[in-house]
Protein backbone atom coordinates (compact mmCIF):
# COMPACT_ATOMS: atom_id res chain seq x y z
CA UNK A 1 14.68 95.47 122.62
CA UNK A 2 16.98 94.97 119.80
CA UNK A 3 17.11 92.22 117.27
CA UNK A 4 15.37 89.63 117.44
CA UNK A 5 17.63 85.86 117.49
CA UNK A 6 16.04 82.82 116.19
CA UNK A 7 15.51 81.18 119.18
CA UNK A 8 12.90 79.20 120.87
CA UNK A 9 9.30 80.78 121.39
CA UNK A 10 9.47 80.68 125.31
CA UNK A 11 12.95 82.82 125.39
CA UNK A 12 11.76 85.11 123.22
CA UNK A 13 8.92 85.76 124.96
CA UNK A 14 10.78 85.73 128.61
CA UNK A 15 13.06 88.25 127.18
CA UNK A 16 10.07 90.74 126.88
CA UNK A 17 10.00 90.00 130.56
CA UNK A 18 13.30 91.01 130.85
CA UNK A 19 12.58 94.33 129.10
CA UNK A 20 9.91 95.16 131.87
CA UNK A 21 12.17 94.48 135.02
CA UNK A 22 15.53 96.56 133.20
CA UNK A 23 13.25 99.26 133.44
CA UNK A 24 12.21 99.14 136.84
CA UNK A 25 15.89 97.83 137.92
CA UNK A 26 17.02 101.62 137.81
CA UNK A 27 14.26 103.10 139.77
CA UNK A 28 16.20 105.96 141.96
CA UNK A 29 15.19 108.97 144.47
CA UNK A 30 17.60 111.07 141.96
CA UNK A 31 15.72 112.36 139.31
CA UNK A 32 18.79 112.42 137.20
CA UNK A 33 19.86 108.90 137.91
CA UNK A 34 16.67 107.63 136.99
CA UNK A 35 16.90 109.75 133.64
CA UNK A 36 20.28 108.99 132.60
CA UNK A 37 19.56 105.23 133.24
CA UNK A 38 16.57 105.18 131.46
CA UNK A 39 18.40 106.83 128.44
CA UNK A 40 20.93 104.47 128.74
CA UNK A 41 18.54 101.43 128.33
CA UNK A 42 15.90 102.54 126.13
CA UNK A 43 18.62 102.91 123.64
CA UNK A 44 18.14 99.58 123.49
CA UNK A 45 20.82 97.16 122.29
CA UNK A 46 20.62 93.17 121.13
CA UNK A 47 20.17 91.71 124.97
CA UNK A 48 22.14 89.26 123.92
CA UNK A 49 23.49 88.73 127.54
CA UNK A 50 20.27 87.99 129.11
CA UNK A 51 19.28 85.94 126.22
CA UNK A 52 22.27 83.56 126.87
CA UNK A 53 21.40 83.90 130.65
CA UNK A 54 17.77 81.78 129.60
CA UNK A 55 18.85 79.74 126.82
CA UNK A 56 21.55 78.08 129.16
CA UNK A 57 19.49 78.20 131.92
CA UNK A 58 17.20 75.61 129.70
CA UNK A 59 19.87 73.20 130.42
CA UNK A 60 18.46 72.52 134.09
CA UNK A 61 15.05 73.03 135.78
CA UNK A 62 13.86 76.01 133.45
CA UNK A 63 12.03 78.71 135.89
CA UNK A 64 12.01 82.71 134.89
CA UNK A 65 11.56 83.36 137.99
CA UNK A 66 14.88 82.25 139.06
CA UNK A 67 16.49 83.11 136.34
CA UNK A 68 14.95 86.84 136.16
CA UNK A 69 17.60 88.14 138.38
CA UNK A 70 20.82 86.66 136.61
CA UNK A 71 19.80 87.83 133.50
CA UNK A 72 18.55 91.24 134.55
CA UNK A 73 21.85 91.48 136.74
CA UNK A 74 24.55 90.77 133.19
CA UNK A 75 22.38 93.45 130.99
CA UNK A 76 22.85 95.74 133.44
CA UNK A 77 26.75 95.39 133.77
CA UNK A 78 26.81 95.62 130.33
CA UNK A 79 25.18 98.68 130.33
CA UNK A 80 27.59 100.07 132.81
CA UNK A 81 30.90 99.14 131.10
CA UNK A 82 29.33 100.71 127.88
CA UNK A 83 28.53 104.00 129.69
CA UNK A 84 31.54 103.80 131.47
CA UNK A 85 33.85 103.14 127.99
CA UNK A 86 31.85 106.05 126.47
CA UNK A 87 33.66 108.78 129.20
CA UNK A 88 36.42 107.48 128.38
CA UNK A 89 36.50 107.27 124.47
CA UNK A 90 34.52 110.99 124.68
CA UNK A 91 32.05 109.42 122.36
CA UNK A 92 29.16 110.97 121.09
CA UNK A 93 26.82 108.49 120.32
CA UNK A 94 26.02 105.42 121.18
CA UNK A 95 23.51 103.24 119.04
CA UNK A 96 22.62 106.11 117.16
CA UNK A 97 21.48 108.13 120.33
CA UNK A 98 23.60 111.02 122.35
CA UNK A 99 25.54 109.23 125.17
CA UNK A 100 25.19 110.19 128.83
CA UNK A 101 28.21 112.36 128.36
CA UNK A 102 27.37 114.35 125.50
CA UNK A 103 23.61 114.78 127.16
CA UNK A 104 23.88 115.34 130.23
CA UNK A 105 27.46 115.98 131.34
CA UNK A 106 30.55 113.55 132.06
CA UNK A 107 30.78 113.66 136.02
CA UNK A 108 26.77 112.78 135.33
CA UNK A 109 27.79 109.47 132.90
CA UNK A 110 30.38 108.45 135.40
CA UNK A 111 27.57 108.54 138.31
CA UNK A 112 25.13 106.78 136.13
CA UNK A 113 27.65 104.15 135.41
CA UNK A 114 28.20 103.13 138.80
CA UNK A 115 24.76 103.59 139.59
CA UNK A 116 23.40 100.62 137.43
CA UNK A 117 26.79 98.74 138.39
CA UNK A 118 25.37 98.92 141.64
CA UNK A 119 22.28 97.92 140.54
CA UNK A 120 23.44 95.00 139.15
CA UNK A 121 25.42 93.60 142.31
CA UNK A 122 22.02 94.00 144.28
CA UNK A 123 19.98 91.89 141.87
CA UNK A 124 22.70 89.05 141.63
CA UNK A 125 22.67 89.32 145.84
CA UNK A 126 19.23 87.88 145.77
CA UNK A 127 20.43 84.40 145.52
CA UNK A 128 21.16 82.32 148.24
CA UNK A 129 23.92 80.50 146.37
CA UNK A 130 27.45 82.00 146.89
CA UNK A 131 28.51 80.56 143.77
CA UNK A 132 26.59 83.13 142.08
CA UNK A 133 28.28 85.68 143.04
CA UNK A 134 31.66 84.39 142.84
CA UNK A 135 30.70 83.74 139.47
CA UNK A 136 30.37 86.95 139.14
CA UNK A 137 33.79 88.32 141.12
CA UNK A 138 36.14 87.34 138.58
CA UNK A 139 34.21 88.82 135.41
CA UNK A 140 34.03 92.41 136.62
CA UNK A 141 37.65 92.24 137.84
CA UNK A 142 38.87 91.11 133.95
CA UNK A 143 36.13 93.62 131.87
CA UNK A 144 38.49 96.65 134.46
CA UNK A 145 41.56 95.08 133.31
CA UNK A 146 40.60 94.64 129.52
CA UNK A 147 39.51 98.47 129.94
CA UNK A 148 42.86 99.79 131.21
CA UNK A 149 44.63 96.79 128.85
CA UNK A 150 42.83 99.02 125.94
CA UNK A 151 43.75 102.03 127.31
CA UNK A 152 47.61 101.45 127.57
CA UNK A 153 47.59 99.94 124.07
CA UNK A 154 46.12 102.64 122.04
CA UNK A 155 47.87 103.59 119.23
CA UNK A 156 50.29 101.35 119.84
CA UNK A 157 52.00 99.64 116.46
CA UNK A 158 54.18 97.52 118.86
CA UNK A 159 51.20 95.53 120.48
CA UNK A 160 50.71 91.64 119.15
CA UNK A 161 47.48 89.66 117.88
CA UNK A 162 48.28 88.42 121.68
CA UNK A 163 47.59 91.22 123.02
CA UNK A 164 44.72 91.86 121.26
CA UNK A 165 42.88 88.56 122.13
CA UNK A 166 43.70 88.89 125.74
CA UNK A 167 41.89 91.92 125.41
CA UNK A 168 38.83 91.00 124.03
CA UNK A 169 38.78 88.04 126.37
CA UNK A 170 38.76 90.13 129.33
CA UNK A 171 36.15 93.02 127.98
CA UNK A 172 33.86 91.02 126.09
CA UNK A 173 33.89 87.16 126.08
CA UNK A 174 34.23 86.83 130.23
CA UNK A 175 30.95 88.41 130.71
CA UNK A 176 29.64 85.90 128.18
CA UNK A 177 31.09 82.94 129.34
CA UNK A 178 29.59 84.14 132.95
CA UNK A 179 26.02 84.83 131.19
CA UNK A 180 25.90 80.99 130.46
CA UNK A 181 27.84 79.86 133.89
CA UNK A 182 25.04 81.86 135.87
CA UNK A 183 21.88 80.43 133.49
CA UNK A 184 22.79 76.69 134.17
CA UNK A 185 23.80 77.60 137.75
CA UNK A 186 20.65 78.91 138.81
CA UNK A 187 19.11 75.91 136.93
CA UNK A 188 20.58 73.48 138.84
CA UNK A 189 22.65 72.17 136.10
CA UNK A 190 25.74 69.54 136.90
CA UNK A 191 29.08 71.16 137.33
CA UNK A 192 30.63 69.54 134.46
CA UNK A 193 27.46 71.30 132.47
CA UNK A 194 27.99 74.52 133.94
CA UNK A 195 31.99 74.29 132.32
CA UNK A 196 30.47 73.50 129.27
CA UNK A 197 28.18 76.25 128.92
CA UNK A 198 30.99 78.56 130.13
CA UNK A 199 33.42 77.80 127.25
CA UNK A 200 30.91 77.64 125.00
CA UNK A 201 29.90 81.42 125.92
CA UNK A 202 33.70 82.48 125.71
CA UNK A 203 34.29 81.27 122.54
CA UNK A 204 30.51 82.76 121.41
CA UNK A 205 32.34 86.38 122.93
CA UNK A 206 35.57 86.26 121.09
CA UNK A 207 34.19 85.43 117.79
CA UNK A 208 31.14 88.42 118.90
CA UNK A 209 33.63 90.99 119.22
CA UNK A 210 35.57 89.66 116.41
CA UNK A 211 32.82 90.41 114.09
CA UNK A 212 32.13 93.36 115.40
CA UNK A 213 35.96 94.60 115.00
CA UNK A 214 34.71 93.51 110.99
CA UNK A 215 31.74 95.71 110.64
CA UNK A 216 33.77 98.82 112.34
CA UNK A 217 35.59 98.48 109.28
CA UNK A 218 32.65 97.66 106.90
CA UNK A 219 29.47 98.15 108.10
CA UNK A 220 26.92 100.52 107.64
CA UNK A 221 26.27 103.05 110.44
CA UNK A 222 22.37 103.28 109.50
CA UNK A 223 22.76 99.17 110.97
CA UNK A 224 25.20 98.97 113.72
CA UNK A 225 24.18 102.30 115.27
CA UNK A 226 27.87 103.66 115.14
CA UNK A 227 30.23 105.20 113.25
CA UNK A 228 32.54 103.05 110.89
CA UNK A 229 36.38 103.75 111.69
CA UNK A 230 35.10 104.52 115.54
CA UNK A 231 37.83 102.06 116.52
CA UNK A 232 40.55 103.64 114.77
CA UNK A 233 39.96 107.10 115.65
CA UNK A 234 40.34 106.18 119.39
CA UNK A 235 43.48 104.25 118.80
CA UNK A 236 42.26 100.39 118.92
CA UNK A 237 44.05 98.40 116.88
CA UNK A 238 41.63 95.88 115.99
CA UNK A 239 42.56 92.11 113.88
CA UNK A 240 41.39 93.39 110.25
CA UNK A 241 44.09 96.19 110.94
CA UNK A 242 46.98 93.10 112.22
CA UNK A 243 46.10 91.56 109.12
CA UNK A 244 46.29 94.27 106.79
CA UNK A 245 49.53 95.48 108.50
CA UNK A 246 50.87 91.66 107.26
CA UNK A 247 49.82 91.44 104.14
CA UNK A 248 49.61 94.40 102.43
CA UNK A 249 52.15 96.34 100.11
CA UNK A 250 51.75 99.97 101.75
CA UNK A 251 51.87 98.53 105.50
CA UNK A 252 54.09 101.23 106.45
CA UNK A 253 51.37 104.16 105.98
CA UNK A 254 49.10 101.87 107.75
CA UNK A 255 51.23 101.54 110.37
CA UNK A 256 51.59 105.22 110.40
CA UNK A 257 48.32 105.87 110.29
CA UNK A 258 46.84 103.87 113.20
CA UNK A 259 49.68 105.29 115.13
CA UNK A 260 49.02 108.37 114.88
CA UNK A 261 47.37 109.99 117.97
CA UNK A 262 45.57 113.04 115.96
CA UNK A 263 44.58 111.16 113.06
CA UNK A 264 41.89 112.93 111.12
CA UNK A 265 38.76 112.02 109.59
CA UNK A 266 40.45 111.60 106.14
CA UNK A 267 43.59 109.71 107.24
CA UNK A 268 40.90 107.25 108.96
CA UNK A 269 38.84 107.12 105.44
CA UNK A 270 42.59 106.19 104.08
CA UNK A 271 43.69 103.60 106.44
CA UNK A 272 40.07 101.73 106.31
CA UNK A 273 40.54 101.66 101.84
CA UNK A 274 44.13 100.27 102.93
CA UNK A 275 42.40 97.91 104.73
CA UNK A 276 39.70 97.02 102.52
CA UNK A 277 42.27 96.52 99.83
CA UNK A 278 43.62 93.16 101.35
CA UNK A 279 41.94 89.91 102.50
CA UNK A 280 42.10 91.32 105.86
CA UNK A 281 38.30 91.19 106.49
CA UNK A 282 37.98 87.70 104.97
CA UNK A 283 40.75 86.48 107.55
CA UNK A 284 39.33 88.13 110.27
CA UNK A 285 35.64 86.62 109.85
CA UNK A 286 37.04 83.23 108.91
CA UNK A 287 38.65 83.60 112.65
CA UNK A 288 35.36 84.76 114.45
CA UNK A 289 33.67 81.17 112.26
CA UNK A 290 36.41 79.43 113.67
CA UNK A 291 36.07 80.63 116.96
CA UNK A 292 31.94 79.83 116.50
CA UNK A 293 33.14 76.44 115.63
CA UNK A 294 34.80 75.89 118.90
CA UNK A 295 31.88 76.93 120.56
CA UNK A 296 30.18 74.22 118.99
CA UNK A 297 32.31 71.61 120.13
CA UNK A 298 32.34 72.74 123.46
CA UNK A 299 28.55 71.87 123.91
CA UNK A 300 28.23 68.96 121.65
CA UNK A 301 27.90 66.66 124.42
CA UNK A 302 24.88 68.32 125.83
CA UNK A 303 21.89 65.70 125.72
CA UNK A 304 19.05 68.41 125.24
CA UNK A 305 18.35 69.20 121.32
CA UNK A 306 16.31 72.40 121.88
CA UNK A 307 19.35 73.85 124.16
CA UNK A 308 21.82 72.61 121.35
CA UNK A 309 19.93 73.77 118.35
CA UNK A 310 19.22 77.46 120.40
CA UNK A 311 23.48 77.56 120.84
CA UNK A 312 23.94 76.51 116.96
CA UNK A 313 21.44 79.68 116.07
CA UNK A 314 22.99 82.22 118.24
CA UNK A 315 26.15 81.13 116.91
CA UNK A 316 25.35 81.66 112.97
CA UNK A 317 23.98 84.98 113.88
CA UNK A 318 26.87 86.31 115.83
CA UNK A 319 28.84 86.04 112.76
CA UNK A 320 25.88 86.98 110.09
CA UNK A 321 24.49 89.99 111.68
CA UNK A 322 23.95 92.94 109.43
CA UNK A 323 24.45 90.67 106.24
């Protein structure tokens, strides 16, 4: 499992639960299947998804049992958009280990992909409660469209900070916003609590991917298990880069740059000192605190103090990790 949140002692420990059953969620016949999927999850990742699954279902009638399931089910979707965005990006790594495609093959990624998808839709059909699934429904249908969204976009200089948000709100913070929906549905929580939870976990996305859009620009790759300038490379224009094309004095190479389809190694190294050069990076995290703060203030209303102060800690370490 990856790192650890500061969170109450009983999620923590369920999440180690968690760990067991992802493991044993991708049992197969195939030999390769159950390989590849293996691969896939012992590379390991924060589990962020599942943790949000727990800590909002700690809003109702708190049972692991019922919440296994949910929480299993939204790691393993994850997984599947991650393997899935690696075909398509021909990346190499992923979390510092080979990806599916580079190991084993792309027709092989693609099958693993839909494998734990699949997975995934049998372990949320375990619940009696329709709402579960059509919880569910629209979530996968919006992480698709964010995919192709990203796709049509790439390298494109005429795309808006618009554009880019309704982007990230369909490939990352819908699947969070359904992580808490599904936690304080299975809980039995009251509908106006389930809403709650829900904005609270879309806000909690956009700033998440936010921040991570920062540390593609600045992090270290020995922390966030990827390269830095990954995003420009493949043609996402990410908010650091809107905000450096704004404000800084050689915004036409930048522009230039990002555009360019076969940009190399050193015109990426160029375009990221461009970058670091302006405020961009300040403005872009003060947006992902922002977009914390509304998180906030979605739940502040909930009457149960461990839930709230669990929310408040995930929060601060969306938008502190690797500091």
């Amino acid at each position: 499992m990856g790192s650890l949140y500061p969170i109450s002692n009983r999620i923590r420990k369920d999440l180690k639960k968690i760990e067991e059953y992802l493991k044993e969620s991708v049992a197969s016949d195939s030999f390769l299947l159950n390989e590849t999927s293996l691969e896939t999850l012992r590379a390991g990742g924060k589990r962020l998804r599942p943790a949000l699954v727990l800590i909002s279902g700690s809003i109702g009638a708190y049972d692991i049992d019922k919440l296994i399931p949910a929480a299993v089910s939204v790691e393993l979707i994850h997984t599947a958009t991650l393997v899935h965005d690696d075909v398509l990006d021909g990346a190499s790594l992923r979390r510092g280990f080979p990806t599916i495609n580079t190991s084993h093959g792309r027709s092989a990624a693609i099958s693993t992909g839909d494998f734990i998808f699949g997975k995934a839709l049998a372990y949320l059909a375990k619940y009696d409660d329709p709402r579960v699934m059509e919880a569910m429904v629209p979530t996968t249908l919006a992480l698709s469209v964010g995919e192709i969204q990203q796709i049509k976009t790439a390298y494109s200089i005429n795309q808006t900070i618009d554009d880019y948000l309704t982007k990230i709100k369909n490939k990352t913070a819908s699947l969070f916003s359904t992580c808490c929906k599904l936690g304080s549905l299975v809980s039995g929580a009251k509908e106006e609590e389930i809403e709650m939870l829900g904005l609270y976990g879309e806000n909690l996305g956009m700033a998440f991917q936010v921040y991570d859009d920062v540390l593609d620009v600045s992090g270290k790759e020995s922390s966030t298990g990827k390269s830095i300038g990954t995003d420009l490379r493949d043609g996402t224009l990410t908010l650091p880069v809107f905000f450096a094309m704004d404000e800084s004095s050689q915004r036409d190479r930048l522009r230039k740059l990002v555009g360019n389809k076969n940009i190399s190694y050193e015109e990426a190294k160029e375009a990221l000192e461009i970058i670091n050069d302006t405020e961009a990076l300040e403005r872009t995290k003060n947006f992902a605190r922002l977009c914390v703060e509304k998180s906030i203030e979605a739940v502040k209303n909930i009457n149960n103090k461990e839930l709230f102060n669990d929310l408040e800690k995930i929060g601060k370490f969306v938008i502190d990790r690797y500091n």
